[in-house]
N, C-alpha and C. Protein backbone atom coordinates (compact mmCIF):
# COMPACT_ATOMS: atom_id res chain seq x y z
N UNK A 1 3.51 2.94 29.48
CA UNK A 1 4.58 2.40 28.67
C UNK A 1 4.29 0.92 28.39
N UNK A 2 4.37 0.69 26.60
CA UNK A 2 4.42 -0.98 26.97
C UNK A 2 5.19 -1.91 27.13
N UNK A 3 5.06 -3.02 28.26
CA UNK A 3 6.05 -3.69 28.61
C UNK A 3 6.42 -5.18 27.58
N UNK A 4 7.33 -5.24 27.24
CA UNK A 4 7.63 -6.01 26.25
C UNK A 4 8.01 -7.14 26.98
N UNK A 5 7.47 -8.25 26.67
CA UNK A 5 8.48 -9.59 27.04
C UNK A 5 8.26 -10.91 25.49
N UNK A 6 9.43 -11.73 26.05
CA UNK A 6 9.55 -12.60 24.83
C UNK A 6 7.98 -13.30 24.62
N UNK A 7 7.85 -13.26 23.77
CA UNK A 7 6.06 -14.32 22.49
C UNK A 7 4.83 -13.33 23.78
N UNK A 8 4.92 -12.10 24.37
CA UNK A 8 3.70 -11.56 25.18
C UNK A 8 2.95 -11.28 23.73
N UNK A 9 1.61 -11.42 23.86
CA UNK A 9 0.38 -11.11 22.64
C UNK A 9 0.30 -9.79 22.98
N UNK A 10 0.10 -8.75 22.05
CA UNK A 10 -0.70 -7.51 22.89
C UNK A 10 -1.89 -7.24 21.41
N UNK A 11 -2.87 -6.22 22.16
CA UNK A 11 -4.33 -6.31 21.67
C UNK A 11 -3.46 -4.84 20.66
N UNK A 12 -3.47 -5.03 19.22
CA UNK A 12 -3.79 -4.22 18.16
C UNK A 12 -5.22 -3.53 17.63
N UNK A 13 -5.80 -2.85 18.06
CA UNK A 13 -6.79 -1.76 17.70
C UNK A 13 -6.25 -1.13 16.17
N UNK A 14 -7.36 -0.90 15.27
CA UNK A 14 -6.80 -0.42 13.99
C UNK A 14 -8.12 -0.11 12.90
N UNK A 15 -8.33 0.85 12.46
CA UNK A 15 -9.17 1.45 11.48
C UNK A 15 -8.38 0.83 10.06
N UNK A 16 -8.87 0.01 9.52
CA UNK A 16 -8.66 -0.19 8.18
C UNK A 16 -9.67 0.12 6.98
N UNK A 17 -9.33 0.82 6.35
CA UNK A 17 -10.48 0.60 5.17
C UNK A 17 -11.74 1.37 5.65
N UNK A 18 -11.80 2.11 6.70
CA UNK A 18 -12.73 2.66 7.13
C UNK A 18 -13.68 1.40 8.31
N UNK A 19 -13.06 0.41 8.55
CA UNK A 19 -13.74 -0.45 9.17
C UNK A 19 -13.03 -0.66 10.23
N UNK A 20 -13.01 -0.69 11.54
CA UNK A 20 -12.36 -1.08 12.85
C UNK A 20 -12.05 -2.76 12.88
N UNK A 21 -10.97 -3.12 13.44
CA UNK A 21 -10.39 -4.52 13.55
C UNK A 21 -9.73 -4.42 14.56
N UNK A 22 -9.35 -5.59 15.15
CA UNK A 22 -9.02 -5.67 16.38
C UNK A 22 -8.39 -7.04 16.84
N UNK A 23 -6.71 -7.28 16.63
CA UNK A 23 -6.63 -8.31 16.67
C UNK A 23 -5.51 -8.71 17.83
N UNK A 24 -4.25 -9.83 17.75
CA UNK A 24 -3.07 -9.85 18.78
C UNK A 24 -1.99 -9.75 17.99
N UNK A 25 -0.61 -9.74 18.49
CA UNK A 25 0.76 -9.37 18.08
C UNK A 25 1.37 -9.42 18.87
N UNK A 26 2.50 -10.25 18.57
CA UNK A 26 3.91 -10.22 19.74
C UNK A 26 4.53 -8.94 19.00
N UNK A 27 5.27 -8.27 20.15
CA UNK A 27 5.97 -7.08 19.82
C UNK A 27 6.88 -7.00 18.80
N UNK A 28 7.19 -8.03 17.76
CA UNK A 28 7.79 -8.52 16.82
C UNK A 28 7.04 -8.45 15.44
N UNK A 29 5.73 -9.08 15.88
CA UNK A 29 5.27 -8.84 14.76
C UNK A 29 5.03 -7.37 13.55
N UNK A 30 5.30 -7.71 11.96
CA UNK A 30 5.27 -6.55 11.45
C UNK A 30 3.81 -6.47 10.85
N UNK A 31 3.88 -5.26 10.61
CA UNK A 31 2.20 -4.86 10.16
C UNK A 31 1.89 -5.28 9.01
N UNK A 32 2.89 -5.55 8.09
CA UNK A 32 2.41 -6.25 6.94
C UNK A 32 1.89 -7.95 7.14
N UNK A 33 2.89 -8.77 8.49
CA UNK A 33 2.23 -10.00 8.62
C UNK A 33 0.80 -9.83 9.53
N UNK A 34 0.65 -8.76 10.53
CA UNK A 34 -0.46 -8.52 10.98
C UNK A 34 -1.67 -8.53 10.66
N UNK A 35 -1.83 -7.77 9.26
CA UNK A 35 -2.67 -7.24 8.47
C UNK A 35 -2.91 -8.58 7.64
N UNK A 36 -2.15 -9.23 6.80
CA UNK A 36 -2.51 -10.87 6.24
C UNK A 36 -2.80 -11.30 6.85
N UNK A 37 -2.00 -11.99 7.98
CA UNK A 37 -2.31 -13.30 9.11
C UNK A 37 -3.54 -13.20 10.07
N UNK A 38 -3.28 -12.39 11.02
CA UNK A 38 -4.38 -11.92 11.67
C UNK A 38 -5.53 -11.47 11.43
N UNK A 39 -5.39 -10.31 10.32
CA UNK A 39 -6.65 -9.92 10.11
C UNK A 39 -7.34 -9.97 8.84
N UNK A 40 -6.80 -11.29 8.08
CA UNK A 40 -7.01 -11.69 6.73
C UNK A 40 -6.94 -10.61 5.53
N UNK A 41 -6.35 -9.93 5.68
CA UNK A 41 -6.38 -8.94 4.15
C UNK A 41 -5.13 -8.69 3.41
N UNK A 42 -5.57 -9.93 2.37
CA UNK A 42 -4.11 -10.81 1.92
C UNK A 42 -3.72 -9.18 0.93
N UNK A 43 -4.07 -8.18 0.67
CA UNK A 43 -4.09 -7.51 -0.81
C UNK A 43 -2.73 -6.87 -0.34
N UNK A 44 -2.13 -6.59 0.67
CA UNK A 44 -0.69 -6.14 1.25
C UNK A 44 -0.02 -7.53 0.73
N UNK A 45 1.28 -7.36 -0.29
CA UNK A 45 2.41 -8.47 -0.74
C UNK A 45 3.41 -8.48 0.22
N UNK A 46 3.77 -9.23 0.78
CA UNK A 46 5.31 -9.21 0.46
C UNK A 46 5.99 -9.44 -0.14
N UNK A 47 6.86 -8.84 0.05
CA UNK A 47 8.26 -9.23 -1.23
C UNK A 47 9.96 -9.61 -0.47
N UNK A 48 10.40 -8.10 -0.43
CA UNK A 48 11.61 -8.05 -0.15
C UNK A 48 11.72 -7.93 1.46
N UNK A 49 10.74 -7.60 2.76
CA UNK A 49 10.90 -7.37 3.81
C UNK A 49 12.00 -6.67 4.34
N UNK A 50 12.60 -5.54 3.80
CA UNK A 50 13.70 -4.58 3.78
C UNK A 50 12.65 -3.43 3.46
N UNK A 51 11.72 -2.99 2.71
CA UNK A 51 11.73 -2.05 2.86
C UNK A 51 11.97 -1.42 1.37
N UNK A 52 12.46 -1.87 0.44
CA UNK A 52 13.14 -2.17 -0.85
C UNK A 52 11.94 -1.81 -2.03
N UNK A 53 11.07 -3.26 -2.16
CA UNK A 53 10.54 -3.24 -3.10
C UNK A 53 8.88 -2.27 -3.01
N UNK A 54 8.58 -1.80 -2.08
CA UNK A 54 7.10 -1.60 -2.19
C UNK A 54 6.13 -2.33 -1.71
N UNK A 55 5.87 -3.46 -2.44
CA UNK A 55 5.27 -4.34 -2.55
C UNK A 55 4.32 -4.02 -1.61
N UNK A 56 4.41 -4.12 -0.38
CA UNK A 56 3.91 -3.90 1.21
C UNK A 56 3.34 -2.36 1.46
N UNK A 57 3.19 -1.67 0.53
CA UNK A 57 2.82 0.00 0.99
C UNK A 57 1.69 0.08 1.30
N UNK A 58 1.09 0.39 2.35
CA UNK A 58 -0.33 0.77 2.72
C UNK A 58 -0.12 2.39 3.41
N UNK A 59 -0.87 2.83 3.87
CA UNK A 59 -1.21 4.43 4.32
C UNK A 59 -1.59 3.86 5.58
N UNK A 60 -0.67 5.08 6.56
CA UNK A 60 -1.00 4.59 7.78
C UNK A 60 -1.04 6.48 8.20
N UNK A 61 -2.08 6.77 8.67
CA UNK A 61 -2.88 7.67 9.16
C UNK A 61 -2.76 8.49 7.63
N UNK A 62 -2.74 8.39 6.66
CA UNK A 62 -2.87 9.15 5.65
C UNK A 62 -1.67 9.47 4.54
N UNK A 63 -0.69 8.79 5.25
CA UNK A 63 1.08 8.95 4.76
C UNK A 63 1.62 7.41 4.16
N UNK A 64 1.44 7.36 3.03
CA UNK A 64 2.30 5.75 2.67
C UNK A 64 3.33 5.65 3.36
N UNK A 65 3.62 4.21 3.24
CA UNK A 65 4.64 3.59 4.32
C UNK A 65 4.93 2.29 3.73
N UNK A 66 5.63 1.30 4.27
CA UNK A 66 6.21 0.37 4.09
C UNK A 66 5.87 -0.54 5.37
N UNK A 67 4.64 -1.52 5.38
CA UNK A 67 3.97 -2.20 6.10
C UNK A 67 4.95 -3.38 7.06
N UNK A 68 6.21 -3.25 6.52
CA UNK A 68 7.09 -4.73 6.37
C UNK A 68 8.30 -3.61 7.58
N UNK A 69 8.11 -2.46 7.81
CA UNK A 69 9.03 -1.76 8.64
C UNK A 69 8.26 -1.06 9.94
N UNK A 70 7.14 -1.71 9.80
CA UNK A 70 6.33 -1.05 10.75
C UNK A 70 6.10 -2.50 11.65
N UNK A 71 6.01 -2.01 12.86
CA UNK A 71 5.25 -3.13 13.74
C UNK A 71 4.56 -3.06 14.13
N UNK A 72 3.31 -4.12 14.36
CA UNK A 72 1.63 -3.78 14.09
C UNK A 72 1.81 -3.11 15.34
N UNK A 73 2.09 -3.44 16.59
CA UNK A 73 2.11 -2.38 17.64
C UNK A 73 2.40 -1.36 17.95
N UNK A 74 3.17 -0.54 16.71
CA UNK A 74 2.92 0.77 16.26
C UNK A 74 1.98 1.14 16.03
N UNK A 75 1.22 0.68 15.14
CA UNK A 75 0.20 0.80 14.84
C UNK A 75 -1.40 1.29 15.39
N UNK A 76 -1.35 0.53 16.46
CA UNK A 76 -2.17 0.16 17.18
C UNK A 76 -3.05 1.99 17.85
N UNK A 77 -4.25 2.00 16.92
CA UNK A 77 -5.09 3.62 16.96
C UNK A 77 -4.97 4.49 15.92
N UNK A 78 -4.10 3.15 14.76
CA UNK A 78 -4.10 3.98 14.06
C UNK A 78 -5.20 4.11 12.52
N UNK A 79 -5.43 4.43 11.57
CA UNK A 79 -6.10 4.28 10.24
C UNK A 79 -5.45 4.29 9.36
N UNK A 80 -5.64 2.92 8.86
CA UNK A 80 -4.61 2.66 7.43
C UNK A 80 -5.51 2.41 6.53
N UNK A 81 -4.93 2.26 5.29
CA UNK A 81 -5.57 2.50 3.98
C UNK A 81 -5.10 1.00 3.00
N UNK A 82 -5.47 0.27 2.80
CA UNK A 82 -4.87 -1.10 2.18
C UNK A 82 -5.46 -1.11 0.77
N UNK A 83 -4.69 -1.44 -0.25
CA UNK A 83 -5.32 -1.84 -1.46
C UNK A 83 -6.53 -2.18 -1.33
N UNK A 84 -7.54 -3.13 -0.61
CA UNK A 84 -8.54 -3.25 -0.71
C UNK A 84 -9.93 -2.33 -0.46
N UNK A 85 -9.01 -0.98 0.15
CA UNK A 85 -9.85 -0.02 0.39
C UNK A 85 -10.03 0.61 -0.90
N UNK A 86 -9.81 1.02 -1.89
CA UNK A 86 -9.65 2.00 -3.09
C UNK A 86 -10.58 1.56 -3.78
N UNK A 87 -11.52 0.16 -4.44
CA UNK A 87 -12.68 0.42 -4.89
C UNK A 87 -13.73 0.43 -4.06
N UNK A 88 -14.92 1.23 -4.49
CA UNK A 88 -16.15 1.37 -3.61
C UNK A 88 -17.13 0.25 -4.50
N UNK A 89 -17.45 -0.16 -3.05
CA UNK A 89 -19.22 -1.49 -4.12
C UNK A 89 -18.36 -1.89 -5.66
N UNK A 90 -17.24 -2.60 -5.81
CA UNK A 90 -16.59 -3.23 -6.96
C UNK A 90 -16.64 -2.63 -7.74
N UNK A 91 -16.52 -1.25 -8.00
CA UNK A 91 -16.41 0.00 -8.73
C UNK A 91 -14.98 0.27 -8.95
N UNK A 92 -14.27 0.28 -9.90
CA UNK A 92 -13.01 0.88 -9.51
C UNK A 92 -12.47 2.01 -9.65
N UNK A 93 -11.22 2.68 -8.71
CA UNK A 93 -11.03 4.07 -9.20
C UNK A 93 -10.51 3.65 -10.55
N UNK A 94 -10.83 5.50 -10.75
CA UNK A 94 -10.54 5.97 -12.36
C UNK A 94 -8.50 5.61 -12.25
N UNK A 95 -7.75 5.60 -11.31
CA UNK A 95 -6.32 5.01 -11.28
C UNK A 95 -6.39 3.44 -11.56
N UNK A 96 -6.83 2.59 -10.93
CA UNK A 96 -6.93 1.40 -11.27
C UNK A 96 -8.06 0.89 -12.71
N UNK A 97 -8.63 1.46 -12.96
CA UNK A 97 -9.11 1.43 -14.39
C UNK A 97 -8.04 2.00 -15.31
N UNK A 98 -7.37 3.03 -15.39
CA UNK A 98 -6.42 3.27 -15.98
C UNK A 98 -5.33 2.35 -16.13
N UNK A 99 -5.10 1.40 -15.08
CA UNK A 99 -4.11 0.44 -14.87
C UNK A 99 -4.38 -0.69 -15.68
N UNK A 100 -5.61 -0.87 -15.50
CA UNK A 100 -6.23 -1.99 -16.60
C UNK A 100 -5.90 -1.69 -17.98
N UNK A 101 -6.60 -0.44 -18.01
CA UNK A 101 -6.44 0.31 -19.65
C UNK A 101 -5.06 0.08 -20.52
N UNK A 102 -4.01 0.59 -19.69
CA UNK A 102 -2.87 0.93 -19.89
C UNK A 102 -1.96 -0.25 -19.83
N UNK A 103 -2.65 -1.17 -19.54
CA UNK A 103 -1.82 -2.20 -19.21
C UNK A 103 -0.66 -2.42 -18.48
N UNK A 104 -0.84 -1.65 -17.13
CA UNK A 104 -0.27 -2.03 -16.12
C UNK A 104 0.43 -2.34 -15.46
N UNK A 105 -0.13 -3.43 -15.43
CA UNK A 105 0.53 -4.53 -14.35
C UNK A 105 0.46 -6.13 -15.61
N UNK A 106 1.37 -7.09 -14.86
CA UNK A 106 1.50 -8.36 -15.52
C UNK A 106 1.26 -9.60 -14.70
N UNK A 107 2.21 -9.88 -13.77
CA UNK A 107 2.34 -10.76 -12.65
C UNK A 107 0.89 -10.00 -11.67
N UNK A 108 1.29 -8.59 -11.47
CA UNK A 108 0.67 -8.19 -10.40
C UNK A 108 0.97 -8.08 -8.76
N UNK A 109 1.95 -8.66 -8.53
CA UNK A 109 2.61 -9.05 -7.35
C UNK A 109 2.90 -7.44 -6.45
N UNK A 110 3.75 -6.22 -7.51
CA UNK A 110 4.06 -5.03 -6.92
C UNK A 110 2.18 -3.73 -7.28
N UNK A 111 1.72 -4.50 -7.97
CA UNK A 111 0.54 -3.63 -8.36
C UNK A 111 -0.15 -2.97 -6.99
N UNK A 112 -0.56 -3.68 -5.94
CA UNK A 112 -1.28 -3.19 -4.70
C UNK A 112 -0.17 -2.63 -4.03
N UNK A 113 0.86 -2.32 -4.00
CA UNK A 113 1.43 -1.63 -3.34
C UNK A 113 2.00 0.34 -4.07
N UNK A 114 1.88 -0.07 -5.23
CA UNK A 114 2.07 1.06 -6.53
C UNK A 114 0.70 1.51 -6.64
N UNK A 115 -0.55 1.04 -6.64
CA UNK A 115 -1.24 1.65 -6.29
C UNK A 115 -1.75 2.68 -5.05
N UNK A 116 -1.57 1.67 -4.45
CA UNK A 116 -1.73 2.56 -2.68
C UNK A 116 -1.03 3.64 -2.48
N UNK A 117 0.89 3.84 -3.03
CA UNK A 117 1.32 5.13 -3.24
C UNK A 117 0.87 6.19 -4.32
N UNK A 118 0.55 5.42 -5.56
CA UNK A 118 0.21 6.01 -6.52
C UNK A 118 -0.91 7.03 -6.11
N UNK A 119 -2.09 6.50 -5.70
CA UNK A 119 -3.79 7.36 -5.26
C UNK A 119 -3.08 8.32 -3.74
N UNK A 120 -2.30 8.06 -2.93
CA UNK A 120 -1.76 9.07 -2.03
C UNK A 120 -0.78 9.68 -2.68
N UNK A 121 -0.15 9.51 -3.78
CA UNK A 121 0.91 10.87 -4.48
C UNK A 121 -0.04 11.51 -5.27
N UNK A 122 -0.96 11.35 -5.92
CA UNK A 122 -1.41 11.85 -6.67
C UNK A 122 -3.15 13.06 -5.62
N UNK A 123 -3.22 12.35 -4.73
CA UNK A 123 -3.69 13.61 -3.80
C UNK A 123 -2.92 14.70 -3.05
N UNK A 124 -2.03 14.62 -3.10
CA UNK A 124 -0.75 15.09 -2.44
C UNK A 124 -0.12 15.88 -4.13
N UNK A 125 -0.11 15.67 -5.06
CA UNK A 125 0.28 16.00 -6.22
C UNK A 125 -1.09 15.86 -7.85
N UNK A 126 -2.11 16.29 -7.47
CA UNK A 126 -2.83 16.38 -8.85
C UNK A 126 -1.99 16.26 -9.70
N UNK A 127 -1.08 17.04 -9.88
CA UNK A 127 -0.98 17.40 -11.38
C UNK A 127 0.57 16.86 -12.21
N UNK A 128 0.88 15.94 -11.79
CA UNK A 128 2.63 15.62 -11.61
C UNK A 128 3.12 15.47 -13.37
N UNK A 129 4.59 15.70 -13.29
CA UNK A 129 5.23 15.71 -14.67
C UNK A 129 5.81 14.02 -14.35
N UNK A 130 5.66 13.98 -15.78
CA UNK A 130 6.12 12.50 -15.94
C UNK A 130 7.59 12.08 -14.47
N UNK A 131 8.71 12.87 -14.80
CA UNK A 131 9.49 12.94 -13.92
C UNK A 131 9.29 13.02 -12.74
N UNK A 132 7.98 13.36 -11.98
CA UNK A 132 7.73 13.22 -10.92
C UNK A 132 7.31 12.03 -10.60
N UNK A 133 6.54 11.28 -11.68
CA UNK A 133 5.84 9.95 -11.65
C UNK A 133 7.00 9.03 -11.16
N UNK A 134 7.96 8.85 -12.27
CA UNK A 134 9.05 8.26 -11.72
C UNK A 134 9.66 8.24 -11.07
N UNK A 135 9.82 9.87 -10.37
CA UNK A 135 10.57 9.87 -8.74
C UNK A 135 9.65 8.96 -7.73
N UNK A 136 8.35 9.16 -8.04
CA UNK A 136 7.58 8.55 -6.95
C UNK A 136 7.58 6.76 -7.07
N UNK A 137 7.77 6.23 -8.28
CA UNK A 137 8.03 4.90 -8.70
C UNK A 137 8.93 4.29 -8.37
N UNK A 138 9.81 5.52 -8.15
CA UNK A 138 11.46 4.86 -7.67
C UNK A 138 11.72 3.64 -6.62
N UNK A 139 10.68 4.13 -5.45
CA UNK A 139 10.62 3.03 -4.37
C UNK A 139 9.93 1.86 -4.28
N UNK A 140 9.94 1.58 -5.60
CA UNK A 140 8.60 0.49 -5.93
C UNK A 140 9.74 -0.54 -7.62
N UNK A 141 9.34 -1.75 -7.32
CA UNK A 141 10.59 -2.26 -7.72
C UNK A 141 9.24 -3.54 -8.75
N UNK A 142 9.02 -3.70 -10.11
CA UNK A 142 8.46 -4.37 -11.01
C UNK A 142 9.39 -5.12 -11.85
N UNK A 143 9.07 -6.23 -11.57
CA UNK A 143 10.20 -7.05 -12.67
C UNK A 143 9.13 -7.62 -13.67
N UNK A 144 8.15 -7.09 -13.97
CA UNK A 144 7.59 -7.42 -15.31
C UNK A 144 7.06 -6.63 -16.33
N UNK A 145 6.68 -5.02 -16.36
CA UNK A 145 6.60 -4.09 -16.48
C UNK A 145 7.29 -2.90 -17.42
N UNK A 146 8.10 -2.98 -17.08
CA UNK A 146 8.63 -2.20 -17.65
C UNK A 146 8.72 -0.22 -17.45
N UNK A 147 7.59 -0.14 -16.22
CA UNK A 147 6.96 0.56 -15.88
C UNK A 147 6.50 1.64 -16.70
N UNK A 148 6.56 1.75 -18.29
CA UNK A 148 5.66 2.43 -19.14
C UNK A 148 4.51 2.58 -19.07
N UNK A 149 3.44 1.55 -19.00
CA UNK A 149 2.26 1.20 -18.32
C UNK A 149 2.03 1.96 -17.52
N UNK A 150 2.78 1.68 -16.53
CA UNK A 150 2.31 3.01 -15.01
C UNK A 150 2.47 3.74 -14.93
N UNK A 151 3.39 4.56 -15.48
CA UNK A 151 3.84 5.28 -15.81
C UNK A 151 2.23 6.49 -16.56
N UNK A 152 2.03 5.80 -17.87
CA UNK A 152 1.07 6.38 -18.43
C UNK A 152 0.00 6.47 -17.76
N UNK A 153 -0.25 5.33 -17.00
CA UNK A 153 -2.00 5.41 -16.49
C UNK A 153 -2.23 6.14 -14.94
N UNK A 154 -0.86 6.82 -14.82
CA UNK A 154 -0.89 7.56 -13.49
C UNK A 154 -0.62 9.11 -14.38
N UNK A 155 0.08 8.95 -15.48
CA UNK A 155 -0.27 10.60 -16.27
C UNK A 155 -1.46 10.59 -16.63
N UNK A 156 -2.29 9.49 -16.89
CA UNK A 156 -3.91 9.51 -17.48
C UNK A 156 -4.74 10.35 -16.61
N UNK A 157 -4.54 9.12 -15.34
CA UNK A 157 -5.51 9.85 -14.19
C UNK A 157 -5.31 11.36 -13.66
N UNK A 158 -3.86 12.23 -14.23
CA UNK A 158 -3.96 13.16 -13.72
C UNK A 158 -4.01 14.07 -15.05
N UNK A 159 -4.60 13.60 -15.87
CA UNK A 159 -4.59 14.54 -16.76
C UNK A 159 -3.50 15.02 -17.65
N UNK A 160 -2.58 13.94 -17.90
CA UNK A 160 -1.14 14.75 -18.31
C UNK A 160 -0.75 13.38 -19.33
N UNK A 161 -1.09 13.16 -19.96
CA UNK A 161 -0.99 11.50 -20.69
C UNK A 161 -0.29 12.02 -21.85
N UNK A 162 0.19 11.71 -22.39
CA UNK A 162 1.22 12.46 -23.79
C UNK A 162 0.43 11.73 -24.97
């Protein structure tokens, strides 16, 4: 069992990106500041720290999540998936080329987190109707957008673009 006391560090173990890291955390800390602060991989936003906007979604053993409700010491054995994992050798997926295409994103601020759900709904769902797109968008909050853009370039990538 772990024993918690006030500012104790404990050792976070964690597969990111296919790469092992290994850093500290007071039992407070959340996995979204974990993952920036500690283990430099700014591509997780914050935003709203509720849980609200998205912004913060990474895949943690294979299931999106909300990085900002998790505490890295949850975490800890587990394999997450961060925006910066999704292109290979500066290649990008055919979803984030679509994003470009389609024009997207603006600010960019909710983009790495709409992506990261986007490429796990869409393995989980090949083939989705527009209406599904948007159910899945729902938890993801763009104030520049309009979400037409994403809308389309997530029907692109699955083949369903009107």
């Amino acid at each position: 069992m772990l024993r918690i006391e006030p500012g104790a560090r404990h050792r976070v173990a964690v597969t990111v990106n296919g790469r092992r890291y290994s850093g500290f955390a007071e039992a407070r800390t959340l996995l979204s500041d974990f993952l920036r602060h500690e283990l430099k991989l700014f591509g997780t936003h914050v935003g709203c720290e509720h849980g609200v906007c998205g912004a913060c979604t990474v895949t943690i053993d294979g299931r999106a999540v909300r990085s900002c409700l998790h505490f890295a010491v949850q975490a800890d054995g587990a394999e997450i998936g961060t925006v910066e994992g999704l292109a290979r050798d500066g290649v990008l997926t055919p979803l984030q080329e679509a994003f470009r295409r389609r024009h997207a994103l603006q600010c960019g601020f909710c983009t790495p987190g709409i992506l990261v759900s986007a490429t796990q709904f869409l393995e989980t769902n090949p083939d989705p109707t527009e209406d599904e797109v948007r159910e899945m968008l729902s938890g993801h909050i763009c104030r520049c957008t309009g979400y037409e853009g994403i809308v389309r370039a997530i029907l692109d990538v699955a083949g369903n673009a009107p």
